[in-house]
Protein backbone atom coordinates (compact mmCIF):
# COMPACT_ATOMS: atom_id res chain seq x y z
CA UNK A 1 0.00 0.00 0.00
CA UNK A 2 2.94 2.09 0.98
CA UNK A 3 4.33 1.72 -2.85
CA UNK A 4 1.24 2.79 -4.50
CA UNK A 5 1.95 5.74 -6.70
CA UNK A 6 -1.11 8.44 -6.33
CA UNK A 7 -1.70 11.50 -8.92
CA UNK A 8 -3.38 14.28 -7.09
CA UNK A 9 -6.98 15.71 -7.93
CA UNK A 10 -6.61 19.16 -8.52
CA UNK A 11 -7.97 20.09 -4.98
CA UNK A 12 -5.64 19.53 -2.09
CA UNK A 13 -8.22 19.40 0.51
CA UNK A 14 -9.70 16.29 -1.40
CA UNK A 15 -6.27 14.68 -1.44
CA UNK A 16 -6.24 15.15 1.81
CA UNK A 17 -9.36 12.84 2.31
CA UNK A 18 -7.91 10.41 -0.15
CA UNK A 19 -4.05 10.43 1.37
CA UNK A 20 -2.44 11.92 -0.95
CA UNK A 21 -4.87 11.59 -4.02
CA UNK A 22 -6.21 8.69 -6.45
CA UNK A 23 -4.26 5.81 -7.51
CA UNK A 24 -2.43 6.04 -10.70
CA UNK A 25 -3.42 4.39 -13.54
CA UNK A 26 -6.04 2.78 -12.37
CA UNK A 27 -10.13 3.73 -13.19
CA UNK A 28 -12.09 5.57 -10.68
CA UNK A 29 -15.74 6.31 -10.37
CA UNK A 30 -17.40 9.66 -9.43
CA UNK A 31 -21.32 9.64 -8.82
CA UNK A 32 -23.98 11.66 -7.98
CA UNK A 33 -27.39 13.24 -8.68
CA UNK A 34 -27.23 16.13 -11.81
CA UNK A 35 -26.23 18.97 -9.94
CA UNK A 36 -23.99 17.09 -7.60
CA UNK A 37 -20.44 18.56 -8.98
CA UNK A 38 -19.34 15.64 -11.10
CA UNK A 39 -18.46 17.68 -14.38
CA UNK A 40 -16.56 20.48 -12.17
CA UNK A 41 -14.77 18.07 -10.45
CA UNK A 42 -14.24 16.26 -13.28
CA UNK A 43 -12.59 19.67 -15.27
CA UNK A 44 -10.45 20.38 -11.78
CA UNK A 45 -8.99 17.31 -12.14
CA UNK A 46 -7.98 17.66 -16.01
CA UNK A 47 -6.66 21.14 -15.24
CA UNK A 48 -4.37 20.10 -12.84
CA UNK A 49 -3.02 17.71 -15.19
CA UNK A 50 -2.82 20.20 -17.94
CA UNK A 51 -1.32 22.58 -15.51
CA UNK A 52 1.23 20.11 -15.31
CA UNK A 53 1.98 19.47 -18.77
CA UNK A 54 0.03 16.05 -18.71
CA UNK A 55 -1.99 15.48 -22.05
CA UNK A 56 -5.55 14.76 -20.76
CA UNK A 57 -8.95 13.95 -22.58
CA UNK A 58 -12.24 14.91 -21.52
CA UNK A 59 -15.32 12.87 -23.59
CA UNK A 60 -18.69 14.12 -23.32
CA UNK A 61 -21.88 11.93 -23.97
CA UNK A 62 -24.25 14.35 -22.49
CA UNK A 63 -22.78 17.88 -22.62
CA UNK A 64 -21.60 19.78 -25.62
CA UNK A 65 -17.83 21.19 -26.16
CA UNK A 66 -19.52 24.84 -26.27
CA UNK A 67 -21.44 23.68 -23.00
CA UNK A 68 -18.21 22.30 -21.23
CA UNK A 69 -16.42 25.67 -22.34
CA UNK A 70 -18.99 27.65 -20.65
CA UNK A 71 -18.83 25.61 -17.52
CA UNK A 72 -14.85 26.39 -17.43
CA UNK A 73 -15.78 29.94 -17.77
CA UNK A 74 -18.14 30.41 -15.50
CA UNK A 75 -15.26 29.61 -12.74
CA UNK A 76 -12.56 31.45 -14.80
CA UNK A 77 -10.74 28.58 -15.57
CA UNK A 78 -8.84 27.73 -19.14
CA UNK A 79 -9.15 24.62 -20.93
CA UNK A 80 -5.83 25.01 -22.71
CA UNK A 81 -4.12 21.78 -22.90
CA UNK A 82 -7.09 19.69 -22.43
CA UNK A 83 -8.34 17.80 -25.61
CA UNK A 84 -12.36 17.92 -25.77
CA UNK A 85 -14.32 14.81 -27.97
CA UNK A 86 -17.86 15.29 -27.79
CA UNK A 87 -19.28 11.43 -28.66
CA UNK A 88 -22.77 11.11 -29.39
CA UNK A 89 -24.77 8.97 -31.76
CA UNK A 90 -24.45 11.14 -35.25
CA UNK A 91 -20.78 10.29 -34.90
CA UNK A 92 -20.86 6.60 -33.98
CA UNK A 93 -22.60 5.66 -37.22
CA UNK A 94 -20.35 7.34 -40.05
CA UNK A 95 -23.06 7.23 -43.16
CA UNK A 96 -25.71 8.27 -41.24
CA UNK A 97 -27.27 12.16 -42.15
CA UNK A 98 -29.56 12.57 -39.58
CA UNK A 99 -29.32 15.82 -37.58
CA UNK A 100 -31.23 14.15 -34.30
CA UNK A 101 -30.93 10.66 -33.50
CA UNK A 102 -31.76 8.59 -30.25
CA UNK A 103 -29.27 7.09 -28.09
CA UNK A 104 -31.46 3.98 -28.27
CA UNK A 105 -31.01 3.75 -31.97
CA UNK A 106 -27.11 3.08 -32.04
CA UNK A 107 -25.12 0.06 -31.03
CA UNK A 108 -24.02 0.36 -27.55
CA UNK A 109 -20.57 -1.39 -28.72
CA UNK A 110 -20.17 1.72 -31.80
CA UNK A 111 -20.20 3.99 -28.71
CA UNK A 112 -17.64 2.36 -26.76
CA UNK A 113 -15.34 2.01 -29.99
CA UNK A 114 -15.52 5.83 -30.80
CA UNK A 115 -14.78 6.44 -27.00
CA UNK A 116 -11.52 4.07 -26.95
CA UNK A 117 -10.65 5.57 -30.20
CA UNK A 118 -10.84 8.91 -28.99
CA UNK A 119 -8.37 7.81 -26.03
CA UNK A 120 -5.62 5.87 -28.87
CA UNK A 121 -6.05 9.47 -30.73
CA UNK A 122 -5.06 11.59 -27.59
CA UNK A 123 -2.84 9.15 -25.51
CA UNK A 124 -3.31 10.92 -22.51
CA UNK A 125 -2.81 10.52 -18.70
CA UNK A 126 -5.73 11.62 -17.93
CA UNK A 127 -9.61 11.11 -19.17
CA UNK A 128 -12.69 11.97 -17.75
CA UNK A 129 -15.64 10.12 -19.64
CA UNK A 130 -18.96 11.90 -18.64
CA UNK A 131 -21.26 10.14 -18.46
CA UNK A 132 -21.88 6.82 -17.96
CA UNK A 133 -26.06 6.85 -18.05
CA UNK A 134 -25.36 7.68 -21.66
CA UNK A 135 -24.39 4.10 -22.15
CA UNK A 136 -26.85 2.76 -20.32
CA UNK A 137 -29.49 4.22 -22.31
CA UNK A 138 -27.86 2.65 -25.20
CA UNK A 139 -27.74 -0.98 -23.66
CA UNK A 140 -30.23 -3.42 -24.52
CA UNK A 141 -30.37 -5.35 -21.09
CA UNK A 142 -27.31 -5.02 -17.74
CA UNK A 143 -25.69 -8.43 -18.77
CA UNK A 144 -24.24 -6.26 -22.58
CA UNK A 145 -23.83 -3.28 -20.48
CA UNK A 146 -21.69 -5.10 -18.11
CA UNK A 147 -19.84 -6.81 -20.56
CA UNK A 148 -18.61 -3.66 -22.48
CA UNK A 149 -17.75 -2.05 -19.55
CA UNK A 150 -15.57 -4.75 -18.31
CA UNK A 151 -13.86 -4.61 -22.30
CA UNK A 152 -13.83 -0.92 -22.09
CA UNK A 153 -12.08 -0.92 -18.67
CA UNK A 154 -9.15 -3.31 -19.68
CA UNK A 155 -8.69 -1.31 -22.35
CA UNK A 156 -8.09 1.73 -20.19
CA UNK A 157 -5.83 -0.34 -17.97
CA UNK A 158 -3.58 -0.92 -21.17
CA UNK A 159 -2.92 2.52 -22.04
CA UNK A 160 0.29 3.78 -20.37
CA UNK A 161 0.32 5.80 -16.87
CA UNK A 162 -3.43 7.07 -17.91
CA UNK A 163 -5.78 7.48 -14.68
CA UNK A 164 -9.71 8.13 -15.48
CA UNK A 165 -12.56 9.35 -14.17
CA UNK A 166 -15.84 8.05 -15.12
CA UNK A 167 -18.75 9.83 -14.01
CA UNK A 168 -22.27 8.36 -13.32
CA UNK A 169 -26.07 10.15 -12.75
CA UNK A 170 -27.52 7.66 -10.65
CA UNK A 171 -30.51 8.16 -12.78
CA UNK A 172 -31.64 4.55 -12.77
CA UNK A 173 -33.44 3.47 -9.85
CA UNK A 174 -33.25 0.48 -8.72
CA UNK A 175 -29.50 0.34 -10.26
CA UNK A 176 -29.42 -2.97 -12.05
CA UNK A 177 -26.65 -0.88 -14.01
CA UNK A 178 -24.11 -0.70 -10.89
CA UNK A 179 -20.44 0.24 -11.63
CA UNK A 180 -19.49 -0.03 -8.07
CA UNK A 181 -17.52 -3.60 -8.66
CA UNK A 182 -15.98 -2.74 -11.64
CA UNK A 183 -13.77 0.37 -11.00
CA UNK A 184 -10.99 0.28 -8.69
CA UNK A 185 -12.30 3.89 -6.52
CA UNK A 186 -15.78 5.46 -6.05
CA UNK A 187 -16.41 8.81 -4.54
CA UNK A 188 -20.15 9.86 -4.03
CA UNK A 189 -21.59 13.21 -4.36
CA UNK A 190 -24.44 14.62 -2.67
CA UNK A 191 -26.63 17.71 -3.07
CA UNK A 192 -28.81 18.50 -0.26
CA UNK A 193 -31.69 21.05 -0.38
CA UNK A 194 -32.61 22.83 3.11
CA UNK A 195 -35.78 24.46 4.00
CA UNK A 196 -34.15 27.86 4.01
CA UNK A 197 -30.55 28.90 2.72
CA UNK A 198 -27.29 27.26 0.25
CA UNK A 199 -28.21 23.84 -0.88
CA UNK A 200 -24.82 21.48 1.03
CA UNK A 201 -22.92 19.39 -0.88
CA UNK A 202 -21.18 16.69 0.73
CA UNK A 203 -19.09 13.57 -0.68
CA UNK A 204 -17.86 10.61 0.77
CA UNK A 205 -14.80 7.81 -0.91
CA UNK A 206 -17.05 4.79 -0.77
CA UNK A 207 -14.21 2.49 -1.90
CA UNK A 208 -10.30 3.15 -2.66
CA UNK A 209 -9.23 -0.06 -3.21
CA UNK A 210 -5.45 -1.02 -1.84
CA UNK A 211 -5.04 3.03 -0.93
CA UNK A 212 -5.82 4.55 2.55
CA UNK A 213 -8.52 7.36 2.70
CA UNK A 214 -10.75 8.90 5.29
CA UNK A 215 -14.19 7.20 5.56
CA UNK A 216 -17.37 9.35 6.27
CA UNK A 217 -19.02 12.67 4.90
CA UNK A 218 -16.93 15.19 4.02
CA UNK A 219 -18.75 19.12 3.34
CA UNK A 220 -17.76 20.24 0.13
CA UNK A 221 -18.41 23.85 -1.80
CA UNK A 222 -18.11 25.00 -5.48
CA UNK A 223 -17.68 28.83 -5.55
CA UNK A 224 -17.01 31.35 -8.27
CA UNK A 225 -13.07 30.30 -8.38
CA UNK A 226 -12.37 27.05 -6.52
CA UNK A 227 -13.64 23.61 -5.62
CA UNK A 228 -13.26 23.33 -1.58
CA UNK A 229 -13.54 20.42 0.19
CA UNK A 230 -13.42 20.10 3.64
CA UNK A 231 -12.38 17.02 5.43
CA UNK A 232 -14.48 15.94 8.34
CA UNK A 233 -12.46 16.63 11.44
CA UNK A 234 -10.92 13.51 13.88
CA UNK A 235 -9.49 15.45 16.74
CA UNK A 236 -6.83 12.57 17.67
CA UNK A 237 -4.61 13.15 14.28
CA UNK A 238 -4.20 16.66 15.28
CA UNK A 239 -1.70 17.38 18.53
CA UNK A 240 -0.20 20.73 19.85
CA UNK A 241 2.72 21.28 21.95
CA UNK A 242 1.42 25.00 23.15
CA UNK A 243 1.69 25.46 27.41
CA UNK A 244 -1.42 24.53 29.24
CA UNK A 245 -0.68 27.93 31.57
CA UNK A 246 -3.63 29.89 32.69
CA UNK A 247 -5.36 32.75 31.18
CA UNK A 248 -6.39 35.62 33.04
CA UNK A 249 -9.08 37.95 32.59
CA UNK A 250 -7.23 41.35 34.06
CA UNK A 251 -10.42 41.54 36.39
CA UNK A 252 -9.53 40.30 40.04
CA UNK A 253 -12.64 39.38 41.03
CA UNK A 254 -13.85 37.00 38.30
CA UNK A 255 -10.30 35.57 38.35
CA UNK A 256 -10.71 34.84 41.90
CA UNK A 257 -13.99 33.45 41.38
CA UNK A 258 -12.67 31.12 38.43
CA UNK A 259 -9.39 29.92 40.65
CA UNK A 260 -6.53 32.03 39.23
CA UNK A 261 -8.38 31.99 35.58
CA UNK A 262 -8.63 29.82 32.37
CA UNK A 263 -6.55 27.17 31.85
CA UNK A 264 -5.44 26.58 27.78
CA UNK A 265 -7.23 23.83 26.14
CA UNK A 266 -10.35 23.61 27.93
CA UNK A 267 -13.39 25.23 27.02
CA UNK A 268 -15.67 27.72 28.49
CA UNK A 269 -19.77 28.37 27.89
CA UNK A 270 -21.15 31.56 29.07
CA UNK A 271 -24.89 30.81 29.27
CA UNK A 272 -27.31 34.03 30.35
CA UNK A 273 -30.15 36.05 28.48
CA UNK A 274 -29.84 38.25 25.97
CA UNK A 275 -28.14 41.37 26.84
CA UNK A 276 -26.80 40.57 29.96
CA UNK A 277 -23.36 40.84 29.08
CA UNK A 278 -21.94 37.41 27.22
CA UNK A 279 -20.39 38.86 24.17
CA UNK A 280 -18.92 42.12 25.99
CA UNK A 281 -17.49 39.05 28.69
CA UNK A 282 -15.62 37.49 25.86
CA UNK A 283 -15.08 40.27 24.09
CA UNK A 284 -13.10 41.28 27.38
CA UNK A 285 -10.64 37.59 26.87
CA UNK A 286 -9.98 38.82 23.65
CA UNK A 287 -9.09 41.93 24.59
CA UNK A 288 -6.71 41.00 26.98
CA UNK A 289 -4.94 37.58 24.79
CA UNK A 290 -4.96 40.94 21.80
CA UNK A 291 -2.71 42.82 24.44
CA UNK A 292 -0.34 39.84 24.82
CA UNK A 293 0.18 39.47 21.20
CA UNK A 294 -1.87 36.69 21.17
CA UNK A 295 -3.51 35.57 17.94
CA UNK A 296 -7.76 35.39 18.93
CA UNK A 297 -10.21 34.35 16.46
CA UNK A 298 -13.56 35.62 16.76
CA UNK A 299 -16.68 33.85 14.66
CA UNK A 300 -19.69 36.35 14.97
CA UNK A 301 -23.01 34.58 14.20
CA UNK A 302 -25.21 37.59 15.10
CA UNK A 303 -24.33 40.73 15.67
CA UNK A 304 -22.24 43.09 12.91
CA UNK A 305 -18.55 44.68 13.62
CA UNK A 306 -20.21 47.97 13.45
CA UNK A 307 -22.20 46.74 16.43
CA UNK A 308 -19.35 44.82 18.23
CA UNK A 309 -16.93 47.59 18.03
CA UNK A 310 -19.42 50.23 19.44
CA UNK A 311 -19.91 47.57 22.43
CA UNK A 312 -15.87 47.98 22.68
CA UNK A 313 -15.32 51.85 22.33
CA UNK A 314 -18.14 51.90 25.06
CA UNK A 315 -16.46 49.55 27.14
CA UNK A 316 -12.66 51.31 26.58
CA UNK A 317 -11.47 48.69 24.71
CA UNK A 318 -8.76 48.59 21.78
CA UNK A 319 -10.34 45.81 19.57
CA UNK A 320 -10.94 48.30 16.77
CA UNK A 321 -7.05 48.56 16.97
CA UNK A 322 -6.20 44.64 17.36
CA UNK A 323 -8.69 44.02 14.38
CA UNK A 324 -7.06 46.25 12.16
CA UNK A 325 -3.92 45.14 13.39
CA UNK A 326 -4.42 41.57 12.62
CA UNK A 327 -4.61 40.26 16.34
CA UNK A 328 -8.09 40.06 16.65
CA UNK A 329 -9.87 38.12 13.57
CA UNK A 330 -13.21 38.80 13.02
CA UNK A 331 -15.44 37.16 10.67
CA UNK A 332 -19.32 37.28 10.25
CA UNK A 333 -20.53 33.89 9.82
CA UNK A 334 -24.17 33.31 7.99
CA UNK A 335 -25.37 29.82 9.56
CA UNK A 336 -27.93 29.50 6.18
CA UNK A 337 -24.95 30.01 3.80
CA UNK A 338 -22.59 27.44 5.63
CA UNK A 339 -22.00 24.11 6.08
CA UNK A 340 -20.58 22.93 9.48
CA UNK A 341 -17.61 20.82 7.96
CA UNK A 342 -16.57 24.66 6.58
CA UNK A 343 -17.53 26.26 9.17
CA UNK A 344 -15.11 23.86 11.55
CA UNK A 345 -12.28 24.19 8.37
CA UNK A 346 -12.44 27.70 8.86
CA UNK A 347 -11.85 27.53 12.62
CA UNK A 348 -9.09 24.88 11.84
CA UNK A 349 -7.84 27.10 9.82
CA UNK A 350 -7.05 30.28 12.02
CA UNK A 351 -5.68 27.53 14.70
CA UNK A 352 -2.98 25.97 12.66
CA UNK A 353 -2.37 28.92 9.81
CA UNK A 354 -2.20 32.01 12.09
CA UNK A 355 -1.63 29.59 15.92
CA UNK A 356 -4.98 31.06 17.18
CA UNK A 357 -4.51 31.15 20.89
CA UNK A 358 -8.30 31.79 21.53
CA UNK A 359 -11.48 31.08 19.63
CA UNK A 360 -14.68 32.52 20.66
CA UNK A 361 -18.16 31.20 18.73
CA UNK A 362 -20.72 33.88 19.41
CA UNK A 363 -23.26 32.67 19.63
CA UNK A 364 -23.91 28.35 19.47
CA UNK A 365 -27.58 29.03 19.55
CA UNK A 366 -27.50 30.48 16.00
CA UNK A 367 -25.36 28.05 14.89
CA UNK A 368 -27.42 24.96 15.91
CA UNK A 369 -30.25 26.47 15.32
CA UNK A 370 -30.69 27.50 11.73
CA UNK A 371 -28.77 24.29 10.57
CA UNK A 372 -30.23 21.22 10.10
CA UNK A 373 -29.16 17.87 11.60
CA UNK A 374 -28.68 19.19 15.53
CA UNK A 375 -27.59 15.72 17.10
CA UNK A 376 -25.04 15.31 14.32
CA UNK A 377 -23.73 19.07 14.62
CA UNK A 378 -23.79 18.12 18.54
CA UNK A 379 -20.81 15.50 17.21
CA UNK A 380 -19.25 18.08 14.96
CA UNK A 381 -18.87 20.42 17.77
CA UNK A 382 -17.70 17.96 20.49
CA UNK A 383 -14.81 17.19 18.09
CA UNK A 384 -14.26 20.34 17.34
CA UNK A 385 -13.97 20.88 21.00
CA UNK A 386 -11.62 18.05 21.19
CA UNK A 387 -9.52 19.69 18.61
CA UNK A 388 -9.06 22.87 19.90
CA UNK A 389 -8.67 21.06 23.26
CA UNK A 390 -5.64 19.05 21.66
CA UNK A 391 -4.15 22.56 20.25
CA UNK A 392 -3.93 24.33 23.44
CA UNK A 393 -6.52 26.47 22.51
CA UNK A 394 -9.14 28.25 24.94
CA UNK A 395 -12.40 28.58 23.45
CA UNK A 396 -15.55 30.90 24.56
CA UNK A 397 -19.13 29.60 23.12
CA UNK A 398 -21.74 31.93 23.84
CA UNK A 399 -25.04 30.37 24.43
CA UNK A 400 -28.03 32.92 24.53
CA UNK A 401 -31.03 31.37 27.18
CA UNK A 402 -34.53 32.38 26.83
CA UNK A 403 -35.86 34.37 29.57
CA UNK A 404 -35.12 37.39 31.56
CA UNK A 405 -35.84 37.15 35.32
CA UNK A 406 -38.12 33.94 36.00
CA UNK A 407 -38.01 30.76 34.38
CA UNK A 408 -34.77 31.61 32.50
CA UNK A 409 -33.92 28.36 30.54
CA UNK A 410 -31.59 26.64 28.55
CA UNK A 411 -33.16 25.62 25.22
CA UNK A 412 -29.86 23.62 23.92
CA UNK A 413 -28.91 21.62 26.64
CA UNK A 414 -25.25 21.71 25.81
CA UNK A 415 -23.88 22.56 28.94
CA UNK A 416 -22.24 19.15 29.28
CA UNK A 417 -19.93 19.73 26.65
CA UNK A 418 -17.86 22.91 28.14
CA UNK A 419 -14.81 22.43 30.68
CA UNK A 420 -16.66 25.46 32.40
CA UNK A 421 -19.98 27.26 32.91
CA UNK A 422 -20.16 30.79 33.96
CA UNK A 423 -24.02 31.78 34.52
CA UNK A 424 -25.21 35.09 33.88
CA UNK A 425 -28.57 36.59 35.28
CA UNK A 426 -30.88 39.45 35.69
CA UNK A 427 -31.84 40.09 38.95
CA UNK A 428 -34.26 42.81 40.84
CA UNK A 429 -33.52 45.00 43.88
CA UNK A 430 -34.33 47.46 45.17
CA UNK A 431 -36.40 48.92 42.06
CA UNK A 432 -33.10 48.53 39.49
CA UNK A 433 -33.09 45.31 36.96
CA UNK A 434 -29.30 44.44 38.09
CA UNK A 435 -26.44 41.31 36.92
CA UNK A 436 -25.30 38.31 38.37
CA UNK A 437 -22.22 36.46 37.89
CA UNK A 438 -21.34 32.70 39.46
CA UNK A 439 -19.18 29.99 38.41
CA UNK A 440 -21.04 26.67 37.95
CA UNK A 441 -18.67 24.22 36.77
CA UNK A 442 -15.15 23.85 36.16
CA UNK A 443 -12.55 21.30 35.18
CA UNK A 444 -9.76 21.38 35.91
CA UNK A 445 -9.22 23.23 39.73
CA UNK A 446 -11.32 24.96 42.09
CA UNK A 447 -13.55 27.77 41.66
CA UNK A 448 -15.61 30.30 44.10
CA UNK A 449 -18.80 29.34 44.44
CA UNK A 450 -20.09 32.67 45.31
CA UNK A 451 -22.64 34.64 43.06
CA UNK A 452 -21.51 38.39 42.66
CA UNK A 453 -23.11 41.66 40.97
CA UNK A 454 -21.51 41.51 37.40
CA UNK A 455 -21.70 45.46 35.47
CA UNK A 456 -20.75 47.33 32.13
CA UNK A 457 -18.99 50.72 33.02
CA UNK A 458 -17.35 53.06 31.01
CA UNK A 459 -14.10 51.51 31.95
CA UNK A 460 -14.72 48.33 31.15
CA UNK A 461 -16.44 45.07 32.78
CA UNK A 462 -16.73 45.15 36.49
CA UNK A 463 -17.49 42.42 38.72
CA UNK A 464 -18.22 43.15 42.64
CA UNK A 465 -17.96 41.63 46.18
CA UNK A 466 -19.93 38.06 46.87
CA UNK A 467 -23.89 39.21 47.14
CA UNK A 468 -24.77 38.62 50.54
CA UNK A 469 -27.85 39.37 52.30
CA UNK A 470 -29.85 37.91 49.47
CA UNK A 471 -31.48 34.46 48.57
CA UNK A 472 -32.48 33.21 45.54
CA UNK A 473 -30.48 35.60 43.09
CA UNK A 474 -29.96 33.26 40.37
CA UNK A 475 -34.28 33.07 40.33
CA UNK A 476 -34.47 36.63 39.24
CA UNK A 477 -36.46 37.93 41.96
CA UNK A 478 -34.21 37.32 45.21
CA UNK A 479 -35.37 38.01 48.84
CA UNK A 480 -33.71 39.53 51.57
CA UNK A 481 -32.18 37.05 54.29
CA UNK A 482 -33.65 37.92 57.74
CA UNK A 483 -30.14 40.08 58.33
CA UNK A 484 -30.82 41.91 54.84
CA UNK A 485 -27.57 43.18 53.05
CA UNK A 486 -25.37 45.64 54.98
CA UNK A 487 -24.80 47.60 52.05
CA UNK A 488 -26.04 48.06 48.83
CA UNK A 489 -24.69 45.11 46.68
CA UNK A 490 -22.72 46.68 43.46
CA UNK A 491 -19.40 46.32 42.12
């Protein structure tokens, strides 16, 4: 397996996934719905070749060269290099005038001999035959179908270093006309719709035989440019050597209440109602890892920079600065245009690219939420978790709770996931709507487990002496123990 000689895709994320890319020389199958990617994957591939000053051959049975051209264009790619032979049946019967004919009317082995002589023409290292449903329309029963493929795929085998891609609609249902067993590889593209938002593509390697790749979905996106794929994360391949010290929050009191601080690797959720103080709370960690020089990366689900840098000016903070600067990154993510797989590349991305030192995910609600699939995102973010974990990296998910003073809930239930809770709340006394701060989990070391009055000043965040001479704080509408509070509780 170690000797196998591999010829890479085109995209290096998918080579990734396969280990280094498909087996040379050898015949591969790509599937999938129309729609699914197949033909764009299928020129990505070719490209690369070309860019490499490999002769390749694309054949078309369904699309036209002027159609194929216009697919390259529309992603601003050139085809030079690449040799295009559009097959269809006007060409397989030489004698034949007719301007339209149906597939069904030619000879299913004519087809297959204008396709191998179109590969003896270009004698290239690369072909892409798209597609395969073409064929089967022109079979008479699965046994002939089966046949020719088997004589059209040792013929393939016999031409010299040359690795193809055959593509397949998945248009016949049930598939008596399976190509599974006969190709050596078979990667399977999806196309998902969602009630709301970007369709998700996702792909998975079904079968590499002798080659290593990684099993499972994998999110993958075509833009404007680019084909991305984006392996699914396993959080034990990935390592870091960075110090497991402790982070500090430059505010005394909530370091006291958290034992010293936050320790690298583990991961904090700040659960509380909306505008309580959660994002300004993490805004303040990234503040303070900013002023260390540490890389921070900060994924905004919800609110604007406009919005999160008028939080920061009002709270005397320098993040405008650190943004510009490059310390803080700060990117708007849109939960209905994203797939998690990119969403967790992205993340991956700032860690090991730019050694992220803190990642904050403002807020988890949206991000659950408006995707589909919640126990399986669940997964995705308890690996992702794991990773970051691994990497040395502390991260901050904000989780919004419904609710302002009674029955405040938590409508996610992911609370079991964090190394550390800190709970916000609204509280009344004495005729002001006032904040609560306390510590309700933490692993590893001790933490206070006193509640205290938590406030936004001009100055910054400001958290106060233990709250004492009330009960039932954390309800929203405390009472006064029988001593009552010898002073008024504030920061």
């Amino acid at each position: 397996m170690s000797d196998l000689e591999k010829i890479h895709t085109g995209i290096p994320e998918l080579d990734l996934v396969l280990r280094g890319g498909l087996p040379k020389q050898r015949i591969h199958l790509i599937e999938g719905r129309p729609g699914s990617g197949k033909t764009t994957l299928g020129l990505r591939f070719l490209i690369d070749g070309a860019e490499k000053g490999e002769k390749c051959l694309y054949v078309s049975l369904s699309e036209t060269i002027e159609e194929l051209r216009a697919t390259a264009f529309s992603h601003h790619w050139a085809l030079d290099g690449i040799v295009l032979r559009e097959v269809v049946p006007s060409e397989v019967e030489p004698g034949r005038q007719q301007s339209v004919l149906f597939p069904s009317e030619v000879e299913l082995g004519q087809t297959i001999a204008a396709i191998t002589d179109a590969v003896r023409e270009a004698a290239p290292a690369r072909v892409v035959i798209d597609s395969m449903s073409e064929l089967r329309m022109v079979a008479d029963d699965p046994m002939r179908y089966r046949r020719q493929i088997v004589a059209l795929k040792r013929f393939l085998l016999q031409q010299p270093n040359c690795t193809t891609l055959l593509m397949d609609d998945l248009t016949d249902d049930p598939r008596q006309y399976d190509l599974q067993g006969t190709v050596h590889g078979v990667i399977t593209l999806e196309q998902r719709e969602r009630e709301f938002g970007a369709a998700r593509r996702r792909m998975r390697v079904v079968k590499m035989r002798g080659a290593e790749f990684q099993s499972g979905w994998h999110d993958f996106a075509i833009t404007e440019r680019e084909v991305f794929v984006f392996p699914s994360l396993i959080a034990d391949e990935h390592k870091g050597e960075r110090p497991r010290d402790t982070i500090t929050s430059n505010i005394p009191a909530l370091d006291s209440m958290l034992g010293g601080g936050l320790a690298r690797g583990t991961s904090v959720m700040i659960l509380g109602p909306t505008g309580v103080g959660k994002s300004s709370l993490a805004l303040q960690y990234a503040n303070v890892a900013a002023e260390r020089k540490e890389h921070v990366a900060y994924f905004a689900f919800d609110e604007t920079k406009e919005t999160l840098l008028d939080r920061a000016n009002g709270l005397s903070m320098r993040a405008a600065d650190a943004i510009t600067e490059g310390t803080i990154f700060w990117e708007r993510i849109n939960p209905s245009r994203i797939s998690p797989g990119e969403f967790i590349w992205k993340v991956r991305r700032q860690v090991e690219d730019q050694g992220a030192a803190v990642v904050i995910i403002d807020s988890l609600n949206s991000y659950l939420e408006t995707m589909h699939e919640e126990k399986a995102l669940m997964l995705q973010m308890h690996e992702l978790l794991s990773y970051l974990s691994n990497q040395g990296v502390l991260s901050i998910l904000i989780v919004g709770q419904s609710g302002l003073l009674q029955d405040v809930g938590d409508p996610l239930d992911v609370a079991f996931i964090s190394d550390t809770v800190i709970l916000m709340r609204y509280f009344e006394a004495e005729g002001d709507v006032r904040k609560a701060i306390s510590i309700v989990k933490k692993r590893p070391g001790r933490h206070e487990t006193s509640i205290r009055e938590f406030s936004l000043t001009s100055t910054g965040v400001a958290v106060g002496p233990q709250l004492e001479g009330f009960e039932g704080v954390l309800t929203g509408v405390p009472r006064l123990t029988p001593e009552g509070p010898e002073t008024t509780a504030g920061p």
